[in-house]
Each structure stands twice: as structure tokens, then as C-alpha cells.
C-alpha atoms as a PDB file:
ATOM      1  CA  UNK A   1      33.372-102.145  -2.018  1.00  0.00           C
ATOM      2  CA  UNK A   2      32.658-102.340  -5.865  1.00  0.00           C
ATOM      3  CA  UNK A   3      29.549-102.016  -7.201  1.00  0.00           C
ATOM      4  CA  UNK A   4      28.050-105.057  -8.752  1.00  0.00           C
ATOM      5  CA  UNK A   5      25.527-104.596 -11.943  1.00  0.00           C
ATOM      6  CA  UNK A   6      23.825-107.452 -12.771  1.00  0.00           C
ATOM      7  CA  UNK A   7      22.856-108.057 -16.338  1.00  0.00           C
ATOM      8  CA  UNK A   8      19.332-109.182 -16.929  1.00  0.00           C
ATOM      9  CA  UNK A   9      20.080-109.504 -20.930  1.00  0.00           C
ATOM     10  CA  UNK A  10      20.484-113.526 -20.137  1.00  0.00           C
ATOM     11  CA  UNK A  11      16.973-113.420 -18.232  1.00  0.00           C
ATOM     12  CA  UNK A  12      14.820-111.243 -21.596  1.00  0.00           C
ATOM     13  CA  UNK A  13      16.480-114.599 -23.406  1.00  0.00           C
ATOM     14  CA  UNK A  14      15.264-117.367 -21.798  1.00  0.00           C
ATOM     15  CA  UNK A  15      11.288-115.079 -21.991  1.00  0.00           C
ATOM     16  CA  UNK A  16      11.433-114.436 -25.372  1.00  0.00           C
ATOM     17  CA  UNK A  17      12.279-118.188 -26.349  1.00  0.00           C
ATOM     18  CA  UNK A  18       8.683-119.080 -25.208  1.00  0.00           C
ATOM     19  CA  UNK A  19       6.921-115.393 -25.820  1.00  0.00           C
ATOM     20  CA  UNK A  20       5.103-113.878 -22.937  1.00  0.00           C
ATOM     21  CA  UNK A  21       5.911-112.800 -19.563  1.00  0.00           C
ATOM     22  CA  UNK A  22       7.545-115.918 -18.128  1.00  0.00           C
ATOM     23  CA  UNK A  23       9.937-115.229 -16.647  1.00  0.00           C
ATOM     24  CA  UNK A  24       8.821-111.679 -15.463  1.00  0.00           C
ATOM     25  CA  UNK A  25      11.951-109.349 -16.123  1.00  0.00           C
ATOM     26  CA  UNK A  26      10.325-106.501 -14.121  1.00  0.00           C
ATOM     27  CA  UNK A  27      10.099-108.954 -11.242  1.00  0.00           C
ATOM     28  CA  UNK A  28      13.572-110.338 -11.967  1.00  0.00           C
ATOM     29  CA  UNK A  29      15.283-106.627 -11.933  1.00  0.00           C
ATOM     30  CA  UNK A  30      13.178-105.843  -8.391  1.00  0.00           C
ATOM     31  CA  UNK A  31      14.254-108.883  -6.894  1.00  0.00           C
ATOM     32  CA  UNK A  32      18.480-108.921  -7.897  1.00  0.00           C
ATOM     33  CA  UNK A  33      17.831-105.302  -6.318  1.00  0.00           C
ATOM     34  CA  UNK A  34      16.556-106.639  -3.442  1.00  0.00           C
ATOM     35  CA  UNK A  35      18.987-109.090  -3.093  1.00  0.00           C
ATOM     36  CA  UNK A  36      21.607-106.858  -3.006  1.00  0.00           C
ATOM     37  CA  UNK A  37      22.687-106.207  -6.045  1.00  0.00           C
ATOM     38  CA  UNK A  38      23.791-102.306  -6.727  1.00  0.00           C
ATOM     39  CA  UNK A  39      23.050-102.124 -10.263  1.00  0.00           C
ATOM     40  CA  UNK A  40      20.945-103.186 -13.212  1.00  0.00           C
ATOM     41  CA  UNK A  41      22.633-103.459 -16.479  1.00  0.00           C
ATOM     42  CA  UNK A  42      20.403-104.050 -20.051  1.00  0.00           C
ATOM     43  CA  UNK A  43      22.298-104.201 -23.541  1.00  0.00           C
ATOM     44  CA  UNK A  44      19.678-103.532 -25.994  1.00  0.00           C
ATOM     45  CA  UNK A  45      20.699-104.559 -29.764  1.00  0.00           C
ATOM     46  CA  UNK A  46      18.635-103.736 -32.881  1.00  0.00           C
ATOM     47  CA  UNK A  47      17.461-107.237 -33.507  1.00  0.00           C
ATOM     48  CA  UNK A  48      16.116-106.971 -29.984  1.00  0.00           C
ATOM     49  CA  UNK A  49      16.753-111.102 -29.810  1.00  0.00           C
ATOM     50  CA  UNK A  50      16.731-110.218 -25.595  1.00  0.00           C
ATOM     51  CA  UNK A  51      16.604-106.752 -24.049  1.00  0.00           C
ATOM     52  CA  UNK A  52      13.622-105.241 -26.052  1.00  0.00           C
ATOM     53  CA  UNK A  53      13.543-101.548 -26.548  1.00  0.00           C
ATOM     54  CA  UNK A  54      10.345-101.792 -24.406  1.00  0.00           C
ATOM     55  CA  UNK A  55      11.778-103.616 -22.021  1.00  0.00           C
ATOM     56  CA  UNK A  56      14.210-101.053 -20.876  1.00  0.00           C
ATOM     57  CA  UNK A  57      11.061 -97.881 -21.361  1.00  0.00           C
ATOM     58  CA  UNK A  58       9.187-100.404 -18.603  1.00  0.00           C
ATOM     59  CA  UNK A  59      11.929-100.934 -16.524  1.00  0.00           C
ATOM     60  CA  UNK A  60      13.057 -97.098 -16.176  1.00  0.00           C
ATOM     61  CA  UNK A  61      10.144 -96.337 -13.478  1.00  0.00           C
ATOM     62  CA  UNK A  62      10.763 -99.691 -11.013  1.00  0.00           C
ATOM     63  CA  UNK A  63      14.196 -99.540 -10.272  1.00  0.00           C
ATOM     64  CA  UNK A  64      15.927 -98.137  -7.315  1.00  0.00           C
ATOM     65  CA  UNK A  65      19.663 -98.698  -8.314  1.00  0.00           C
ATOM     66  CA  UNK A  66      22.092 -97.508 -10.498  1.00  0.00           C
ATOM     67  CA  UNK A  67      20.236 -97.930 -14.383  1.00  0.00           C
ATOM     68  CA  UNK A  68      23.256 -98.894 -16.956  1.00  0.00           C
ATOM     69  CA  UNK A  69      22.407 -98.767 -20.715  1.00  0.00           C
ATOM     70  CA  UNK A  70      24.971-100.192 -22.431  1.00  0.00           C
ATOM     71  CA  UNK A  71      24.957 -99.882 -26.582  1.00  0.00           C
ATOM     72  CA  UNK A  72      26.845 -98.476 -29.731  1.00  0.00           C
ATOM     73  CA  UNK A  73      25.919 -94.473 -30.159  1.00  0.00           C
ATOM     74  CA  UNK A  74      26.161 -95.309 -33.988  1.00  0.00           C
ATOM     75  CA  UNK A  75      22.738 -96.625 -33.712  1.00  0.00           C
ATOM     76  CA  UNK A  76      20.361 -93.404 -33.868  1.00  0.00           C
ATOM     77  CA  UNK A  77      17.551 -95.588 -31.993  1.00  0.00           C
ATOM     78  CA  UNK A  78      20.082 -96.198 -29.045  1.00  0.00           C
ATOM     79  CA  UNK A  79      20.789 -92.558 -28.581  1.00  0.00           C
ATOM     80  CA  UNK A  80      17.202 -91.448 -28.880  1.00  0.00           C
ATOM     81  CA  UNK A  81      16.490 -94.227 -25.943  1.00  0.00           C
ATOM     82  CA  UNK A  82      18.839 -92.877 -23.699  1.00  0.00           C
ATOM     83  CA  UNK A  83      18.021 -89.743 -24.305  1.00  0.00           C
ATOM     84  CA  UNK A  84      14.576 -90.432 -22.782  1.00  0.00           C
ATOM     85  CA  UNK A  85      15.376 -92.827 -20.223  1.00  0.00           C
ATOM     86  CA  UNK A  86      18.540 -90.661 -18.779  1.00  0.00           C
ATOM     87  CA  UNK A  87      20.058 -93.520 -16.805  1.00  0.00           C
ATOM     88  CA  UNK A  88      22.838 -93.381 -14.509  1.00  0.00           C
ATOM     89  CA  UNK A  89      24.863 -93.975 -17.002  1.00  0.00           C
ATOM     90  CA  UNK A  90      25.627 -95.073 -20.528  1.00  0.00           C
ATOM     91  CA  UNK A  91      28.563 -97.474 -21.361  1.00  0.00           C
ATOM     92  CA  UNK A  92      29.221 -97.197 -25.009  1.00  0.00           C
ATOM     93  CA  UNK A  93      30.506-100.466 -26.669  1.00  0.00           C
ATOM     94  CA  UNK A  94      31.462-100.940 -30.854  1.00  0.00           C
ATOM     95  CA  UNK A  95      29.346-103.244 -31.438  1.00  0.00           C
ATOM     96  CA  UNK A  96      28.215-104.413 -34.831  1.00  0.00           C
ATOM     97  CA  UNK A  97      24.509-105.464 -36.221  1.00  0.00           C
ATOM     98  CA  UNK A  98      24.263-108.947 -35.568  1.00  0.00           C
ATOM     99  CA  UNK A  99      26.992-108.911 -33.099  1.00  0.00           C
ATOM    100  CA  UNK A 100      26.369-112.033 -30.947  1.00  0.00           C
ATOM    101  CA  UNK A 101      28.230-110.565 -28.160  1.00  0.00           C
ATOM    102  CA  UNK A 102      30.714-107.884 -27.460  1.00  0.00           C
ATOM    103  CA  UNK A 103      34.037-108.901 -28.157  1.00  0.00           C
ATOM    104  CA  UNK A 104      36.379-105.608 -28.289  1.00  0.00           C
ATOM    105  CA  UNK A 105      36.806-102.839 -26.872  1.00  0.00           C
ATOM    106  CA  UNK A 106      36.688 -99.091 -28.708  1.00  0.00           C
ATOM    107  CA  UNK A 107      40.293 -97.531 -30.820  1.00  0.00           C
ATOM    108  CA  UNK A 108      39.294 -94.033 -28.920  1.00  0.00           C
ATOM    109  CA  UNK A 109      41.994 -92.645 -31.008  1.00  0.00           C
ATOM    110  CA  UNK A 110      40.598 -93.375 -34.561  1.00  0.00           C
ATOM    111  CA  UNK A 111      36.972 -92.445 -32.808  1.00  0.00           C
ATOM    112  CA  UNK A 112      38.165 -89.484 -31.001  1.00  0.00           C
ATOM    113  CA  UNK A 113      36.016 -87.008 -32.098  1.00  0.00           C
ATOM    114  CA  UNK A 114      33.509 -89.209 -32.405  1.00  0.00           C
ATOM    115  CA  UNK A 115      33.286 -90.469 -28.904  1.00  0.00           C
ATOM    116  CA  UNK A 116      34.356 -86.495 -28.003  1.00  0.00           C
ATOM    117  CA  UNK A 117      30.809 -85.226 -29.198  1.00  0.00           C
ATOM    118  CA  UNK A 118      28.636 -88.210 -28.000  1.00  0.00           C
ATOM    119  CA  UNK A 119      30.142 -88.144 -24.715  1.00  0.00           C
ATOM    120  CA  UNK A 120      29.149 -84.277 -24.368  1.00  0.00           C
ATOM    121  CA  UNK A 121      25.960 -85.044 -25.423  1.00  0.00           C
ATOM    122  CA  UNK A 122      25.622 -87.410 -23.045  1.00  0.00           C
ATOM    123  CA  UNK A 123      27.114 -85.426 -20.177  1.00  0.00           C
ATOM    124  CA  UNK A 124      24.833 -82.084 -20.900  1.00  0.00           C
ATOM    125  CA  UNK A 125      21.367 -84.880 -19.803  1.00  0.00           C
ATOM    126  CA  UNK A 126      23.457 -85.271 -16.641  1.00  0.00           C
ATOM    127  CA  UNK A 127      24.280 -89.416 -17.591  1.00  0.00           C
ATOM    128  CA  UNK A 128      27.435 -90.530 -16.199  1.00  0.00           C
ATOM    129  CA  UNK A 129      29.888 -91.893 -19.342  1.00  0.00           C
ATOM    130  CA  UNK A 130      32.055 -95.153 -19.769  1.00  0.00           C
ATOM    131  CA  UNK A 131      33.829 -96.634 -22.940  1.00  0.00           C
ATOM    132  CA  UNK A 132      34.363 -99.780 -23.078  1.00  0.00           C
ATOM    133  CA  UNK A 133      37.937-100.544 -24.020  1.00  0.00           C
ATOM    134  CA  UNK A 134      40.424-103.038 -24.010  1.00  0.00           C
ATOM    135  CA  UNK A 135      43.206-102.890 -21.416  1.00  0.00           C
ATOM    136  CA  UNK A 136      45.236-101.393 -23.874  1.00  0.00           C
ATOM    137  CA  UNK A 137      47.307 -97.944 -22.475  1.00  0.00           C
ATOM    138  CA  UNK A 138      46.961 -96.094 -25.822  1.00  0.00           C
ATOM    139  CA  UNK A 139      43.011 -96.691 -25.967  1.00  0.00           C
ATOM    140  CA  UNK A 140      42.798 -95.476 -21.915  1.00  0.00           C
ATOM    141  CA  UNK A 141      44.887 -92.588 -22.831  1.00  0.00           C
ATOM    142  CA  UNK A 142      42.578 -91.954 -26.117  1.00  0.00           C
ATOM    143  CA  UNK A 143      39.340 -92.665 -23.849  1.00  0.00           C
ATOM    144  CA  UNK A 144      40.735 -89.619 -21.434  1.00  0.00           C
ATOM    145  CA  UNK A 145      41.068 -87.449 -24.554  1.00  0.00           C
ATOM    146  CA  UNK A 146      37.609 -87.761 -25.162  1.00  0.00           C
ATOM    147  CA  UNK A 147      36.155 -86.742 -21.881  1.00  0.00           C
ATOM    148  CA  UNK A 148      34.407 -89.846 -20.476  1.00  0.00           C
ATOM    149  CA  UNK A 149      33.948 -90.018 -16.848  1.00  0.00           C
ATOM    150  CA  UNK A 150      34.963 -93.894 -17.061  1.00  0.00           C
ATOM    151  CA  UNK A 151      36.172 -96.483 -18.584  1.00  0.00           C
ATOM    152  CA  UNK A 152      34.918-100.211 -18.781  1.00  0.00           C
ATOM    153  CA  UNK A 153      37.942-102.534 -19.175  1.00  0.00           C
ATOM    154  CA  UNK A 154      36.420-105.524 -21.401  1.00  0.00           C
ATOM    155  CA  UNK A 155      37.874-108.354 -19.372  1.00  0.00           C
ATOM    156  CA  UNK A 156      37.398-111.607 -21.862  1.00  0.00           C
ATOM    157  CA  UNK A 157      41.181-111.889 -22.119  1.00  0.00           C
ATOM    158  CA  UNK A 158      41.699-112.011 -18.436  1.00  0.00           C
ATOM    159  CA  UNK A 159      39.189-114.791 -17.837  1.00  0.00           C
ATOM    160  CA  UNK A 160      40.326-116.804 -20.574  1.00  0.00           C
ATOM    161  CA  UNK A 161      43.591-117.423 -19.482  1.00  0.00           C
ATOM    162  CA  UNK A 162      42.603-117.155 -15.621  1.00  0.00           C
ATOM    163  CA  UNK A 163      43.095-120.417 -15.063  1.00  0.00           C
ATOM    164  CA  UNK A 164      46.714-121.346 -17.163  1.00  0.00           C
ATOM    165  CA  UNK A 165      47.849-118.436 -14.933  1.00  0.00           C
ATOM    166  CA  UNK A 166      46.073-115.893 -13.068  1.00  0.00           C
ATOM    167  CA  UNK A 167      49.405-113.275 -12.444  1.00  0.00           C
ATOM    168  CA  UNK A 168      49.716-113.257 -16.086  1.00  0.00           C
ATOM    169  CA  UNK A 169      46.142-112.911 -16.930  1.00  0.00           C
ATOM    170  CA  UNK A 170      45.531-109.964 -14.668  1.00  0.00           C
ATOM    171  CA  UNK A 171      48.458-108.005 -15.074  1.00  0.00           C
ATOM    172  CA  UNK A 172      48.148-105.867 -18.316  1.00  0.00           C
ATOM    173  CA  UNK A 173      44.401-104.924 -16.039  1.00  0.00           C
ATOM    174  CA  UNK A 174      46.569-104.123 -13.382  1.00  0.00           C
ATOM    175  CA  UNK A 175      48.680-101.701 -15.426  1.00  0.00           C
ATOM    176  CA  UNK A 176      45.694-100.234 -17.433  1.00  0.00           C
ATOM    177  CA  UNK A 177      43.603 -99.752 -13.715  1.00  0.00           C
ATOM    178  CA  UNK A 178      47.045 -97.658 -12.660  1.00  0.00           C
ATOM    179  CA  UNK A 179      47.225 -95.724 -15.665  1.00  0.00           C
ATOM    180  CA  UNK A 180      43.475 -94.914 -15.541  1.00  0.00           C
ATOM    181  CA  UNK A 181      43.752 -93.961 -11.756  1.00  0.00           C
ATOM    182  CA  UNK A 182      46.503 -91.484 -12.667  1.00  0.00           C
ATOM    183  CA  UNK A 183      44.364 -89.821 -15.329  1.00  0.00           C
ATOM    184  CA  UNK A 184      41.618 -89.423 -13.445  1.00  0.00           C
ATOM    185  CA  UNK A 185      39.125 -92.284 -15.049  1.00  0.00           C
ATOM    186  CA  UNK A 186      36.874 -94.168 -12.972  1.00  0.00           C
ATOM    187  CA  UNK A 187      37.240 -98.014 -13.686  1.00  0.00           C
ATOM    188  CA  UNK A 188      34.905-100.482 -14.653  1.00  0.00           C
ATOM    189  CA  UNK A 189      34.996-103.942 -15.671  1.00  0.00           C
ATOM    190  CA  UNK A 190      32.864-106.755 -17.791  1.00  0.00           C
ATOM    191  CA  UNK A 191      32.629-109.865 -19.814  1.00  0.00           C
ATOM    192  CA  UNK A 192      33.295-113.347 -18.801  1.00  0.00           C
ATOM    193  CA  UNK A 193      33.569-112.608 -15.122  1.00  0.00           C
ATOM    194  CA  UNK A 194      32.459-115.505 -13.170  1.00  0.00           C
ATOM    195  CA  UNK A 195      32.428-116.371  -9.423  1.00  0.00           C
ATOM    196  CA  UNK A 196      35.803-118.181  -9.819  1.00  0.00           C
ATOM    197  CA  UNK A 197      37.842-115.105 -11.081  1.00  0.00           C
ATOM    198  CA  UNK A 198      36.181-112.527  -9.660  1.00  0.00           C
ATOM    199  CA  UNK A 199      37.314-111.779  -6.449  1.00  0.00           C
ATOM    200  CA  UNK A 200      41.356-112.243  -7.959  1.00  0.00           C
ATOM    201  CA  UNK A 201      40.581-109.219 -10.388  1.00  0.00           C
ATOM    202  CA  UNK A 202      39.348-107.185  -7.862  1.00  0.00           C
ATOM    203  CA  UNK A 203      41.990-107.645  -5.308  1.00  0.00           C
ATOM    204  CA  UNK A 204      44.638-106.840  -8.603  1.00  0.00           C
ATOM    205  CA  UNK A 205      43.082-103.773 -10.345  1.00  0.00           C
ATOM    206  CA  UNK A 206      43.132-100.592  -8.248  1.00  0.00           C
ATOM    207  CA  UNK A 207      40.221 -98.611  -7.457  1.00  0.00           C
ATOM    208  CA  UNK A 208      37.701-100.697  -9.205  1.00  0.00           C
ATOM    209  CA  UNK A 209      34.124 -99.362  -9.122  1.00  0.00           C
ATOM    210  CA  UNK A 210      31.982-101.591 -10.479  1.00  0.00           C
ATOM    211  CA  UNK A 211      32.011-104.674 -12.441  1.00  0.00           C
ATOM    212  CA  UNK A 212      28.630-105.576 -14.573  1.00  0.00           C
ATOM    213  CA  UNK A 213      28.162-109.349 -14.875  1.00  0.00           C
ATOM    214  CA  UNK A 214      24.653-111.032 -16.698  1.00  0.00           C
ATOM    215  CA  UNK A 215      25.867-114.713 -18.548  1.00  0.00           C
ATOM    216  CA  UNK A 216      27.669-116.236 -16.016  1.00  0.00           C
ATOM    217  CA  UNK A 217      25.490-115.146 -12.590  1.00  0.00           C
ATOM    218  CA  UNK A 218      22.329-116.058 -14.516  1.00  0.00           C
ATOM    219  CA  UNK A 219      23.793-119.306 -15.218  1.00  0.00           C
ATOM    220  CA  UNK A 220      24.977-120.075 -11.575  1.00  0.00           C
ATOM    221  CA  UNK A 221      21.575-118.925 -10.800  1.00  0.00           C
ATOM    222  CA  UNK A 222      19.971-122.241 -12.413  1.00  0.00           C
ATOM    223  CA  UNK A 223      21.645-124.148 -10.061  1.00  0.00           C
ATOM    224  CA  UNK A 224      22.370-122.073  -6.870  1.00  0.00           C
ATOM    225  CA  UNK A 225      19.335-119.913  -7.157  1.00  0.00           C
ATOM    226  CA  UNK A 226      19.122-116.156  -7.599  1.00  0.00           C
ATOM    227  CA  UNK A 227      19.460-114.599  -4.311  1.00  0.00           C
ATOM    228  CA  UNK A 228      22.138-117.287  -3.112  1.00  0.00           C
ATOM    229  CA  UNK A 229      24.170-116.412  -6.152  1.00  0.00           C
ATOM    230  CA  UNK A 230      24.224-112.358  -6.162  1.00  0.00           C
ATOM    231  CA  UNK A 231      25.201-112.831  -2.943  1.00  0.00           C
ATOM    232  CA  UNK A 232      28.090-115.272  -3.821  1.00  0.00           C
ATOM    233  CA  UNK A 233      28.983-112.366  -6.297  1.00  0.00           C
ATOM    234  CA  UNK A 234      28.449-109.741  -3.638  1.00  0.00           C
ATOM    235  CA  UNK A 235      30.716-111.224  -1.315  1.00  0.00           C
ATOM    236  CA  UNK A 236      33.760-111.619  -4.313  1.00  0.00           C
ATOM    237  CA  UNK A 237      33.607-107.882  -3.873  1.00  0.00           C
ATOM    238  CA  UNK A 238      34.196-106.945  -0.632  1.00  0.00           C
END
């Protein structure tokens, strides 16, 4: 079965739009863990406009599933966070400041040696690695030059077209899954997935691990409610 991650960024949001605790994202993590979920996922940016740096400090201690930190290493706050928290594992995205949401994936061969000396950083605390790259067979090849223990295909494309036609959509995430399987990458997968188009890319892309979803479960959420839906996304998976 793949993993599912749930990312709480969507949840910090809707609190911060009011200040104070409401909704408690503590509470929220505990309970999408309890509800099955095998993951927690936080994307902390510097403008902290959801997932504060604090946030993800208070979080560290409470959780009983895989912890994902997700961020650019270019950002010498991000690193120093990780550092201290030692999640799980790290998924390093290029993100820009002001960035209102990730929307490419890394060249790992212009940032070889780049990515090359975070990653070993990263690996010495014992933190699992993923780069998040776009199904692309030169950046998977680059991303197993560097060393990374996995990649995170960035998946907007596929759920965009999804619905003109699915075969299409999926397939250059069904070559990029084979490629990665033959080099030895573990696979993961994010951005746009939904409860629609979800269970299709699994059944397509080979070996899939884990897939780390926050806008669209949180949204289902409003109207299905949060247990009902991780489960709906739980059961894509199987």
C-alpha cells in the first residue's frame, strides 16, 4: 500500500486568518494520525503566511508517523530547522520567496553539486532525502547523481489534464516511475492530487511509496469531514 502524508499547511491557513489556536493544528495532526493517515507533511516558507516555524518545533514531540519537512535548502533558516527537528525525511523543493505554491520541480543537473552536498548533509543526521522533480528522465537521472534516497514526482501536469485524458496524462509518470525503479530511487508523488485521480496514478506508476496531499483533502474535508475523507484517500491507495 502507499503511504499517504497529509498536509496540514491548508489547516495553519484557515488559524492564522483569525489569530489564535482555532483550529488547533496539534489536535488536527493527532487526529489525521489517528484516522489513519501514515504521514504528516508541513511546508514551512519564510513569510510563514501558514506553517509557522513554531509550528513545526511544537509539532516534532506529538506525532507518531512519518514527520515530512518539505522546503528549499537555499534558505539557511530551513536547514537549521531540520537540522534540529531530524524528521523522517526532508523533501527539498526550488521554491522562491513569495512563492504562492510550488510549481516545478528541481534541474538536478544545473544543481548537482548543490543538491550533492545538502543531500549528504542531510543523510549524515540519519533524515531520509527526496527531490522534488518533474517527471522529466534527465532530472531523475540528475536526482540519482546526487545521492537522494527519493524522488518526489511533482504531479500538477498529470492532474491537469486528468480529465481530457487520463492515459495521456499519466504516462510520461509512468515512464519516469520505471526509470526511477531501475536506478534504484524510491518514488514519491504531490500536488494537485485529489480523490478523483488518485487511485488512476497509483494503479499507473510502479512502486509508488507515498503520495503527500494537504489542498485538496482539506477541502473535501469541509464537506465530507476529516476522518470520512482520509479514509476516502486511504482507500485510493490500496
Amino acid at each position: 500500500m502507499t503511504k499517504l502524508s497529509v498536509n496540514i499547511n491548508k489547516i495553519a491557513t484557515l488559524r492564522n486568518a483569525r489569530g489564535g489556536n482555532v483550529p488547533n493544528l496539534i489536535q488536527a495532526a493527532l487526529d489525521i494520525e489517528r484516522f489513519g493517515a501514515q504521514g504528516i507533511t508541513v511546508h514551512p516558507r519564510p513569510d510563514e503566511r501558514h506553517i509557522t516555524y513554531k509550528d513545526v518545533y511544537e509539532l516534532k514531540p506529538h506525532l507518531k508517523t512519518e514527520f515530512n519537512i518539505e522546503g528549499n535548502p537555499k534558505e539557511k533558516k530551513f536547514v537549521d530547522l531540520v537540522t534540529e527537528i531530524k524528521p523522517q525525511q526532508v523533501t527539498l523543493v526550488p521554491d522562491v520567496t513569495g512563492q504562492l505554491t510550488s510549481d516545478h520541480g528541481w534541474d538536478t543537473i544545473e544543481n548537482k553539486a548543490y543538491l550533492t552536498e545538502m543531500i549528504a548533509y542531510f543523510k549524515s543526521l540519519n533524515i531520509r532525502t527526496s527531490i522534488f522533480v518533474d517527471a522529466n528522465l534527465k532530472m531523475i537521472e540528475g536526482a540519482k547523481a546526487t545521492g537522494t534516497d527519493r524522488i518526489e514526482l511533482y504531479t500538477e501536469g498529470y492532474a491537469k489534464n486528468f480529465n481530457a485524458n487520463k492515459e495521456i496524462a499519466v504516462k510520461p509518470f509512468t515512464e519516469a516511475a520505471k526509470l526511477a525503479n531501475s536506478l534504484g530511487l524510491g518514488i514519491n508523488a504531490g500536488h494537485d492530487m485529489n480523490k478523483e485521480n488518485l487511485k488512476f496514478f497509483k494503479q499507473h506508476v510502479p512502486n509508488l511509496l507515498e503520495v503527500s496531499i494537504g489542498h485538496a483533502l482539506i477541502s473535501d474535508a469541509l464537506y465530507l469531514g476529516l476522518e470520512n475523507t482520509v479514509q476516502i484517500y486511504l482507500r485510493q491507495l490500496v
